[in-house]
N, C-alpha and C. Protein backbone atom coordinates (compact mmCIF):
# COMPACT_ATOMS: atom_id res chain seq x y z
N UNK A 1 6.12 -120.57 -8.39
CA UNK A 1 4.92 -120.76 -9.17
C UNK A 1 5.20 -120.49 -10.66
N UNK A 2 5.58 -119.08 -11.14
CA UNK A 2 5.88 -119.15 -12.50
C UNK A 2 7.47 -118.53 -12.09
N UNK A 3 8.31 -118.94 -13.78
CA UNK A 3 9.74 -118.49 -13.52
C UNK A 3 9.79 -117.26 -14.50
N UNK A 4 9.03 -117.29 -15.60
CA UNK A 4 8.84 -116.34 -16.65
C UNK A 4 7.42 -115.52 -16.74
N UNK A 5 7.45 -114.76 -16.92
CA UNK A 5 5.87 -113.82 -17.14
C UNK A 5 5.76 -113.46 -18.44
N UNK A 6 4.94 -113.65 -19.77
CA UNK A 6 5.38 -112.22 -20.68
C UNK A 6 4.21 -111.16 -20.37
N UNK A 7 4.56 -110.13 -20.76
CA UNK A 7 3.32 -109.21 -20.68
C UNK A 7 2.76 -108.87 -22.32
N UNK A 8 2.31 -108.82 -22.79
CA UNK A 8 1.66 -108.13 -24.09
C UNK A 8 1.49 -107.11 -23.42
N UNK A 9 1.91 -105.96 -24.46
CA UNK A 9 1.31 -104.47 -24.15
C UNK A 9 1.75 -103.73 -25.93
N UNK A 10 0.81 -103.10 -25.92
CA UNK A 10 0.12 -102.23 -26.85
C UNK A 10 0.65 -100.42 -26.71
N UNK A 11 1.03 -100.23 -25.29
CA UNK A 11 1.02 -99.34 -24.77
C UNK A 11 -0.54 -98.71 -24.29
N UNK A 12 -1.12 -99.01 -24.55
CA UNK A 12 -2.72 -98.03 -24.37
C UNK A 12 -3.24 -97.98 -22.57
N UNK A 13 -3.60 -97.67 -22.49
CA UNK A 13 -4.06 -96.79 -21.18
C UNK A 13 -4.21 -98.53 -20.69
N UNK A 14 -5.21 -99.28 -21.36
CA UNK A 14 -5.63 -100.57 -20.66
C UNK A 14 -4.72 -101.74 -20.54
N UNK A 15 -3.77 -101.41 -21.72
CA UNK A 15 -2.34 -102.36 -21.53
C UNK A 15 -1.11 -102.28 -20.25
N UNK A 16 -1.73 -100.76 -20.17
CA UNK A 16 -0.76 -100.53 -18.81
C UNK A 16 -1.12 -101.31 -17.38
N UNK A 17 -2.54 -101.67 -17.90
CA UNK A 17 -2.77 -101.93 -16.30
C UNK A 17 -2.70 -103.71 -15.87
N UNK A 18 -2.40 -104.00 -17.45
CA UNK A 18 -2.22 -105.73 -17.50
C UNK A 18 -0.35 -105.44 -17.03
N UNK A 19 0.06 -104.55 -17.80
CA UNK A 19 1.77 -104.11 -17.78
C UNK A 19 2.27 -104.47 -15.77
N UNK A 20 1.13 -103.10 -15.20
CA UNK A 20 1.44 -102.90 -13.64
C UNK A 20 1.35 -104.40 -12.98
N UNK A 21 -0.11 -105.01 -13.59
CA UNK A 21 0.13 -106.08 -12.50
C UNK A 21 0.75 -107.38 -12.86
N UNK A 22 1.21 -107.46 -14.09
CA UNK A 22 2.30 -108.45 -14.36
C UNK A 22 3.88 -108.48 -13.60
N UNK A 23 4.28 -106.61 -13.63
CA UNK A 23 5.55 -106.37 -12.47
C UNK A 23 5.18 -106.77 -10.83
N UNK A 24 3.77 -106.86 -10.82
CA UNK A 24 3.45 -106.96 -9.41
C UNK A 24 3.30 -108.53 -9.27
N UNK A 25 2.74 -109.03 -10.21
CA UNK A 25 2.86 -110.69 -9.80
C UNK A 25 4.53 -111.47 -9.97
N UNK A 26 5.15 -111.05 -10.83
CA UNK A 26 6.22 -111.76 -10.84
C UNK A 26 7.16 -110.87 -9.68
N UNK A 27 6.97 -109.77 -9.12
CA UNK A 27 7.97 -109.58 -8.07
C UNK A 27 7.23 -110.36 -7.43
N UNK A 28 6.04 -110.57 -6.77
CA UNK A 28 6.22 -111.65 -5.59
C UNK A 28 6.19 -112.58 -5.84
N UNK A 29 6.19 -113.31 -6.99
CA UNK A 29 6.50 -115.02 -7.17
C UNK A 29 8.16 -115.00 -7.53
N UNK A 30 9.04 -113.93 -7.47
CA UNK A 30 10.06 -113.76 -8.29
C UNK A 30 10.86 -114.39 -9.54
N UNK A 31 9.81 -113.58 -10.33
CA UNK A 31 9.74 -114.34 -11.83
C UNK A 31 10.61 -113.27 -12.86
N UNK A 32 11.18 -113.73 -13.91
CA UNK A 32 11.60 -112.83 -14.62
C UNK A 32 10.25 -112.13 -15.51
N UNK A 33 10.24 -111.09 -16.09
CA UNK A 33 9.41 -110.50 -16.87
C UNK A 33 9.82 -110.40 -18.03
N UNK A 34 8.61 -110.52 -19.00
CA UNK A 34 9.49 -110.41 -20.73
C UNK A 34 8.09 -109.77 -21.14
N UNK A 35 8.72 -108.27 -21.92
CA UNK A 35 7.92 -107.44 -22.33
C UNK A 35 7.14 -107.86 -23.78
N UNK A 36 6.31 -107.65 -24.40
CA UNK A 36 6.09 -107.83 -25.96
C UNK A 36 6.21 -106.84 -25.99
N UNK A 37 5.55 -106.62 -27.81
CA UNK A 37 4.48 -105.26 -28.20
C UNK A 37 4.81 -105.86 -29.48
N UNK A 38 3.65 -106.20 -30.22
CA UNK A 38 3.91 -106.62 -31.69
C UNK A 38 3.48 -105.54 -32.62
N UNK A 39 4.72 -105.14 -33.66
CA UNK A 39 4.60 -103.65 -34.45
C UNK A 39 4.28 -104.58 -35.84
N UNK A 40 3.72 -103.94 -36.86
CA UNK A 40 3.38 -104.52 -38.04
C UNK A 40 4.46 -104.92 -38.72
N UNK A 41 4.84 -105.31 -40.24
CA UNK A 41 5.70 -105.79 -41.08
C UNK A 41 6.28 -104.45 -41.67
N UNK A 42 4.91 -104.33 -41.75
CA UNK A 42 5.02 -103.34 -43.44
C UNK A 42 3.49 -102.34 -43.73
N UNK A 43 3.65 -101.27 -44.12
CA UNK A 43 2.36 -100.53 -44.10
C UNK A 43 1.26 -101.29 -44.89
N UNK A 44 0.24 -101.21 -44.51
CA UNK A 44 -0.82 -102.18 -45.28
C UNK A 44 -1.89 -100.55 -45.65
N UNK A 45 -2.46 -100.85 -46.80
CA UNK A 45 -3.06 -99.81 -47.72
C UNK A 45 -4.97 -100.38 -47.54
N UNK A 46 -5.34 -98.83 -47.04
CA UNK A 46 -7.23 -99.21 -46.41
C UNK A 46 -7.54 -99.06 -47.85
N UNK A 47 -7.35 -98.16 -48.43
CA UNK A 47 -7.97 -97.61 -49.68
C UNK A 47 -7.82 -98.19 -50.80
N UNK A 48 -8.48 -99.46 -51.58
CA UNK A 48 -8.03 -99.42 -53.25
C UNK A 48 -7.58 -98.81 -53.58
N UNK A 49 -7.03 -98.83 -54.34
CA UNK A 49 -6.14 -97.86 -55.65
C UNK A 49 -5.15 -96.73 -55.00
N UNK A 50 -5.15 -97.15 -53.76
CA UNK A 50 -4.25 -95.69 -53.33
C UNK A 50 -2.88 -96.10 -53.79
N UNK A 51 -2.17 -94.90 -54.02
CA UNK A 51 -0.88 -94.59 -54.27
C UNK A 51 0.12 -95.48 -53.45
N UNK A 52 0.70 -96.54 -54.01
CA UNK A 52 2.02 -97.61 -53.23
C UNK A 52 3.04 -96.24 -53.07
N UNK A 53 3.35 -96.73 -51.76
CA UNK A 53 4.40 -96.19 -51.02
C UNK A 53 6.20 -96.50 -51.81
N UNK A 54 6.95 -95.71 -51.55
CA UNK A 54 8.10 -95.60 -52.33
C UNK A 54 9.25 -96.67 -51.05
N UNK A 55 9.84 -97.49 -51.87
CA UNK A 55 11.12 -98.19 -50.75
C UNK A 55 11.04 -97.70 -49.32
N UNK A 56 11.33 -96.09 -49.57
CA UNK A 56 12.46 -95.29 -48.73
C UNK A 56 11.14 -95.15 -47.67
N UNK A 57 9.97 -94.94 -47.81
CA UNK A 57 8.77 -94.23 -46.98
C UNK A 57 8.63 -95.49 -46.38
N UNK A 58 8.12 -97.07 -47.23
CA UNK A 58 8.09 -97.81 -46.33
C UNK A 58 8.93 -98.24 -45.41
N UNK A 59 10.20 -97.91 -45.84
CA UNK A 59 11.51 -98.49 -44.67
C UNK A 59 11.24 -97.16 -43.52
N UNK A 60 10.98 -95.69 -43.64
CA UNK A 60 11.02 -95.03 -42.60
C UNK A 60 9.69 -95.19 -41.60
N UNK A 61 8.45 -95.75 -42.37
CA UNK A 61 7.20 -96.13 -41.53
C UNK A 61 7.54 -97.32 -40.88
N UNK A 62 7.90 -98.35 -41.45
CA UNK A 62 8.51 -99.49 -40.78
C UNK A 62 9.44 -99.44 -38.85
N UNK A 63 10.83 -98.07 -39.68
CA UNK A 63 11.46 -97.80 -38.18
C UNK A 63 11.04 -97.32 -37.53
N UNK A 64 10.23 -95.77 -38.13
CA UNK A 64 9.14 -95.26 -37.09
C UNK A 64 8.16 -96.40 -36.01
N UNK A 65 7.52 -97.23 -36.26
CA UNK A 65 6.30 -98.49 -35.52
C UNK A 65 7.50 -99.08 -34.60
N UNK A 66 8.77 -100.02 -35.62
CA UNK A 66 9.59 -100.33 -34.84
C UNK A 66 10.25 -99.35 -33.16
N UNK A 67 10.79 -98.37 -33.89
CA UNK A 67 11.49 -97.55 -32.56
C UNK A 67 10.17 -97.06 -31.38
N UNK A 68 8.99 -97.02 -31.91
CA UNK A 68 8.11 -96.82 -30.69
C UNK A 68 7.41 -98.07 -30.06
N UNK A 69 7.82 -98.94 -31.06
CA UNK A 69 7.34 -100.37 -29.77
C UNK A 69 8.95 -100.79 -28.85
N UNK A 70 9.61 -100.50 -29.49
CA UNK A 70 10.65 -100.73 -28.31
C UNK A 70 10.80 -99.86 -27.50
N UNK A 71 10.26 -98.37 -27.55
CA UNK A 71 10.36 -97.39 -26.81
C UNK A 71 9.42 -97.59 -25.73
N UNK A 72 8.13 -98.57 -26.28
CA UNK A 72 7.23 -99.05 -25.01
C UNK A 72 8.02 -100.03 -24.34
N UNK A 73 8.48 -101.03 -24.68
CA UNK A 73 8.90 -102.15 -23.89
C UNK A 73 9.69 -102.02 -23.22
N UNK A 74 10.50 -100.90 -23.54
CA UNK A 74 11.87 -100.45 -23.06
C UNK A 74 11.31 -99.75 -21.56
N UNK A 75 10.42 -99.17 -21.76
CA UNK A 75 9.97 -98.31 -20.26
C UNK A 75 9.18 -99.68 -19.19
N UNK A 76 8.22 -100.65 -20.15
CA UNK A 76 8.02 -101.55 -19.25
C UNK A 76 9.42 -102.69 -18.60
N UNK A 77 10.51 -102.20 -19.27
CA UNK A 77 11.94 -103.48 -18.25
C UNK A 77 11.99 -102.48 -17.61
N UNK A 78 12.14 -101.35 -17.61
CA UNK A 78 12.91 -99.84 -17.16
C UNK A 78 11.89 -100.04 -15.72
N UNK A 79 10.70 -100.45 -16.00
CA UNK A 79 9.56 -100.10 -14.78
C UNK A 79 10.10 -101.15 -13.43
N UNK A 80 10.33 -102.60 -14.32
CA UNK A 80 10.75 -103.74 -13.79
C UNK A 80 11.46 -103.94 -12.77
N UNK A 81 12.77 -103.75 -13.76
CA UNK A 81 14.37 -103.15 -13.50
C UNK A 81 13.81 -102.62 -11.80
N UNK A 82 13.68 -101.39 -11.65
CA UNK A 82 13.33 -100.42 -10.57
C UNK A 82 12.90 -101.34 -9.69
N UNK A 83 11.85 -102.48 -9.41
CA UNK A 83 11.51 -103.31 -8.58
C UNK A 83 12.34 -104.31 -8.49
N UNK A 84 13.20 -104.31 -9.11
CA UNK A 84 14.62 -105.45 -8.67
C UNK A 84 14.31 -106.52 -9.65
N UNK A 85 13.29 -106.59 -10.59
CA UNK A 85 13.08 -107.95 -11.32
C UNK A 85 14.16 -107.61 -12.73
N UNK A 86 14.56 -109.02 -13.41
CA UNK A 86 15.09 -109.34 -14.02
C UNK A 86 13.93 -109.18 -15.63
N UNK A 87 14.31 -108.38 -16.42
CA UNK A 87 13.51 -108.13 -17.17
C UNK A 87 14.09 -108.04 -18.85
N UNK A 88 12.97 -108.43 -19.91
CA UNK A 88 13.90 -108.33 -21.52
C UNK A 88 12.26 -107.54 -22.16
N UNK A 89 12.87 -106.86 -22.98
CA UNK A 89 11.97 -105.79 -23.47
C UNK A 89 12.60 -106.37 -25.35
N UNK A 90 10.99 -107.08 -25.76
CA UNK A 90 11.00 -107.66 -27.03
C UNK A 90 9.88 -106.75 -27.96
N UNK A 91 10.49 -106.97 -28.90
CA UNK A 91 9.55 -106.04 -30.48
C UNK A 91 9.68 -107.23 -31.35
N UNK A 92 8.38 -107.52 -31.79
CA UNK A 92 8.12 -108.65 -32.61
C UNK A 92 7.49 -107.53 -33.40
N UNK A 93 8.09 -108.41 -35.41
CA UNK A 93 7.34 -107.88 -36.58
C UNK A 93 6.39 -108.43 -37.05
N UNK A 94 4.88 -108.53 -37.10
CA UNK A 94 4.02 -109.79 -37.26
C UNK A 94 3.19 -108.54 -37.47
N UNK A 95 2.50 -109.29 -38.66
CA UNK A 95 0.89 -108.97 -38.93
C UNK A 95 0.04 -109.82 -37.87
N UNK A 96 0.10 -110.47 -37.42
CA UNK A 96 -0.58 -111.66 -36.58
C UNK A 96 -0.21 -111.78 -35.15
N UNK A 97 -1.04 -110.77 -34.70
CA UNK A 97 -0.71 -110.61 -33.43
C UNK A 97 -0.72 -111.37 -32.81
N UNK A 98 -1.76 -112.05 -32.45
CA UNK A 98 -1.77 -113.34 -31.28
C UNK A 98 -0.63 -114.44 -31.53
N UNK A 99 -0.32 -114.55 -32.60
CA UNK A 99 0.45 -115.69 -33.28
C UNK A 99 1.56 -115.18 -32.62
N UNK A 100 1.87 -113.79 -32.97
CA UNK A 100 3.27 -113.74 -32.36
C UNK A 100 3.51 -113.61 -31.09
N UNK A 101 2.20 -113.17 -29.94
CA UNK A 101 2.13 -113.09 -28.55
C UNK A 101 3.07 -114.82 -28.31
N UNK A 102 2.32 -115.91 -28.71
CA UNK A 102 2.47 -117.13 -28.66
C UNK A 102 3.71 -117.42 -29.23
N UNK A 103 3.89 -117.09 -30.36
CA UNK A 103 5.57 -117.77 -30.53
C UNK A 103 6.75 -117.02 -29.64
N UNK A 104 6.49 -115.50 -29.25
CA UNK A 104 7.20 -114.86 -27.95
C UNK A 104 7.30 -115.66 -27.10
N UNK A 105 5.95 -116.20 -26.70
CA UNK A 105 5.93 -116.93 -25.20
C UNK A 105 6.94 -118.21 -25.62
N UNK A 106 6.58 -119.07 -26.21
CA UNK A 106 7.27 -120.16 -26.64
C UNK A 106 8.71 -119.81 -26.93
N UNK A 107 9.46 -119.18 -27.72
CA UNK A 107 10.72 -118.67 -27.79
C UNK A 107 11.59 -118.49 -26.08
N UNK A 108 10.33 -117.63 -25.76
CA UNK A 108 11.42 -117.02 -24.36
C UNK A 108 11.26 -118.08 -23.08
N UNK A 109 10.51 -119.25 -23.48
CA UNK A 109 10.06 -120.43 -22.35
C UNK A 109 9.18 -119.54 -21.34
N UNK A 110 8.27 -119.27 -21.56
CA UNK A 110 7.31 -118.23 -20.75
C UNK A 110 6.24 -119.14 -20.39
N UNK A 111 6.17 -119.05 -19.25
CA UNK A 111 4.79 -120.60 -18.22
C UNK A 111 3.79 -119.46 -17.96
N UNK A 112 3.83 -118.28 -17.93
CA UNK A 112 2.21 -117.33 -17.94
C UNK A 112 2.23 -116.56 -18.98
N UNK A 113 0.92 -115.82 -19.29
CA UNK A 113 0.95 -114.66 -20.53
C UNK A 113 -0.13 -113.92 -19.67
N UNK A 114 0.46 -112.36 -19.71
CA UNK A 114 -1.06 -111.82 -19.04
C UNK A 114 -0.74 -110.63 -20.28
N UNK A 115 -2.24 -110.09 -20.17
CA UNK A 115 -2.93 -109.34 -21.50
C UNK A 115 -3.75 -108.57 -21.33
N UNK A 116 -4.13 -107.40 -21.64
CA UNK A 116 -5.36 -106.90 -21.54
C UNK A 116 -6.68 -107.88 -22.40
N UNK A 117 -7.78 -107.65 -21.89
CA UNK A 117 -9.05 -108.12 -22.20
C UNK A 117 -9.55 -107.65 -24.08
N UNK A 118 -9.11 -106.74 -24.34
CA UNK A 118 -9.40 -106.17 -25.49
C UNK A 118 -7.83 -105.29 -26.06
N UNK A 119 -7.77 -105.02 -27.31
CA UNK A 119 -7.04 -103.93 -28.14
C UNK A 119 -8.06 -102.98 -28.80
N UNK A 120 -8.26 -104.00 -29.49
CA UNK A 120 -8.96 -103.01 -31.11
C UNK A 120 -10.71 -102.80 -31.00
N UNK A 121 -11.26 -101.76 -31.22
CA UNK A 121 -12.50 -101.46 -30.97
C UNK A 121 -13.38 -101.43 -32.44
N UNK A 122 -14.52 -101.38 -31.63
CA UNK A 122 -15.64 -101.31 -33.21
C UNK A 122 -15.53 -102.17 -34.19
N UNK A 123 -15.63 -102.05 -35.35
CA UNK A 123 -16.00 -102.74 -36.47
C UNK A 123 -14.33 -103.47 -36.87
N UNK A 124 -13.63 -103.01 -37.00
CA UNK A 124 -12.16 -103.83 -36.76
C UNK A 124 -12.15 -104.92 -35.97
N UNK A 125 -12.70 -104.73 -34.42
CA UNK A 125 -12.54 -105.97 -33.97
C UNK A 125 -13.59 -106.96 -34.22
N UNK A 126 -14.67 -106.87 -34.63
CA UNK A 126 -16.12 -107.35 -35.12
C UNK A 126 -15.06 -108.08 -36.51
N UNK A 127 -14.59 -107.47 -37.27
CA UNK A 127 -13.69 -108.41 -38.65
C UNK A 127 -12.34 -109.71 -37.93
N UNK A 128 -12.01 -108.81 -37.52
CA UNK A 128 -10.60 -109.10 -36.87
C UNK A 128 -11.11 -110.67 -35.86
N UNK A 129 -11.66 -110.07 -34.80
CA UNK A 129 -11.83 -111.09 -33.63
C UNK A 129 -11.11 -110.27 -32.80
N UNK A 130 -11.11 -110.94 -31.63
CA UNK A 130 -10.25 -110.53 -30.28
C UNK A 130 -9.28 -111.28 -30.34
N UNK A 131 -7.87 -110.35 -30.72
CA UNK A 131 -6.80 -111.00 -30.41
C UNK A 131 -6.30 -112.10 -28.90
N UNK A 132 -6.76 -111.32 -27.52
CA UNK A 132 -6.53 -111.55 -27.01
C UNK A 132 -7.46 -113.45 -26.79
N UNK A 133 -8.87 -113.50 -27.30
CA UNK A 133 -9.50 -114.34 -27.20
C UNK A 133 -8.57 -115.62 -28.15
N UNK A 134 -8.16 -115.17 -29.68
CA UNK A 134 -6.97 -116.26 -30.07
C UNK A 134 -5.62 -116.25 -29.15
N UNK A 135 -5.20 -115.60 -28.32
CA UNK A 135 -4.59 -116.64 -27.65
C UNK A 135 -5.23 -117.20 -26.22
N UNK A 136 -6.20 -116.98 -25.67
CA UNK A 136 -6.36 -117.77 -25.23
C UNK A 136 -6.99 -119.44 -25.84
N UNK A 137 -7.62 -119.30 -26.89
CA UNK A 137 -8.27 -120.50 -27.72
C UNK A 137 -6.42 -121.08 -27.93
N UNK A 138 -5.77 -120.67 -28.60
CA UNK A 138 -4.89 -121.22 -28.71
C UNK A 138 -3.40 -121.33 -28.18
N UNK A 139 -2.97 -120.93 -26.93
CA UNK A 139 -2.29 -120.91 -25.63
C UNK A 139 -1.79 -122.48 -24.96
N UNK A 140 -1.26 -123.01 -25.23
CA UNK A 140 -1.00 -123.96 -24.07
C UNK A 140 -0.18 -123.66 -22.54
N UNK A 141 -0.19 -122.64 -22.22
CA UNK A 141 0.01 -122.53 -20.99
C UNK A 141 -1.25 -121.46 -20.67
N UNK A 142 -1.22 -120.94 -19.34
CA UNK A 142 -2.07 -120.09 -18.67
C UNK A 142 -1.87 -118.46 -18.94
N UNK A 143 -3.28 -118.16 -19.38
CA UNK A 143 -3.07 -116.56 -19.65
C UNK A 143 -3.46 -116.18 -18.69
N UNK A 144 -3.31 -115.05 -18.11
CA UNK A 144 -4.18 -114.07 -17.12
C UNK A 144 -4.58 -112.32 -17.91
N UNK A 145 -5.95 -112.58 -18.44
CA UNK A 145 -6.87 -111.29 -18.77
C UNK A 145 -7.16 -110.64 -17.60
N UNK A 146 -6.93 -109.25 -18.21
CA UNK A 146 -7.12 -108.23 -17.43
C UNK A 146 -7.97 -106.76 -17.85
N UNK A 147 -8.77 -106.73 -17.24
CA UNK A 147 -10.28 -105.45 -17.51
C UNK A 147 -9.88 -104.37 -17.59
């Protein structure tokens, strides 16, 4: 049925549970699994006028986001792995999350995407939108949302 899965995960309590049953659908369709987690570029500033960050701070905020989204993805192949599936644990740099859920999928030839139902809460996602809702609007293969 599918040969590739990706999972989006965030790490958050609700990403885990799109995480669990993505290892659970592709072990029984025996599909490979391909982890996301999209970490930002570059620190982005809430406050006018606040104080720009120096080279050295943005390159250590940068590795800091970096080394803990691979530290998530890394435990979701690690989870995989353990069930015998064939698994790649990816860190995409994107301000644009959904965009990059989608060019992941497309890159790694991925025929499903499953996701949690929501990320971002309150008034952020009221500006923002629901990531997860842009990729499904813009997806050409099949997502599977998860509550």
């Amino acid at each position: 049925m599918y040969k590739r899965i990706l999972v989006a995960t965030d790490g958050s309590k609700l990403s885990q549970k799109a995480v669990k049953s993505g290892i659970e659908l592709a072990s029984l369709v025996g599909a490979e699994l391909v982890a996301v987690k999209v970490v930002p570029r570059y620190p982005q500033s809430y406050f006018e006028g606040s104080v720009p960050l120096s080279v050295d701070e943005v390159g250590r905020i940068e590795k800091e986001w970096s080394d803990h989204g691979q530290a998530v993805v890394d435990a979701v192949k690690a989870a995989a792995v353990e069930q015998g599936l064939k698994a790649k644990a990816v860190v995409v740099k994107s301000d644009l999350i959904a965009e990059a859920v989608l060019a992941a999928a497309k890159k790694h030839k991925c025929d499903l995407i499953i996701m949690a139902s929501h990320g971002r809460r309150g008034l952020k996602r009221l500006l923002l939108g629901s990531e997860t809702q842009q990729v499904l609007t813009h997806s050409t293969i099949p997502v599977l949302v998860l509550r």
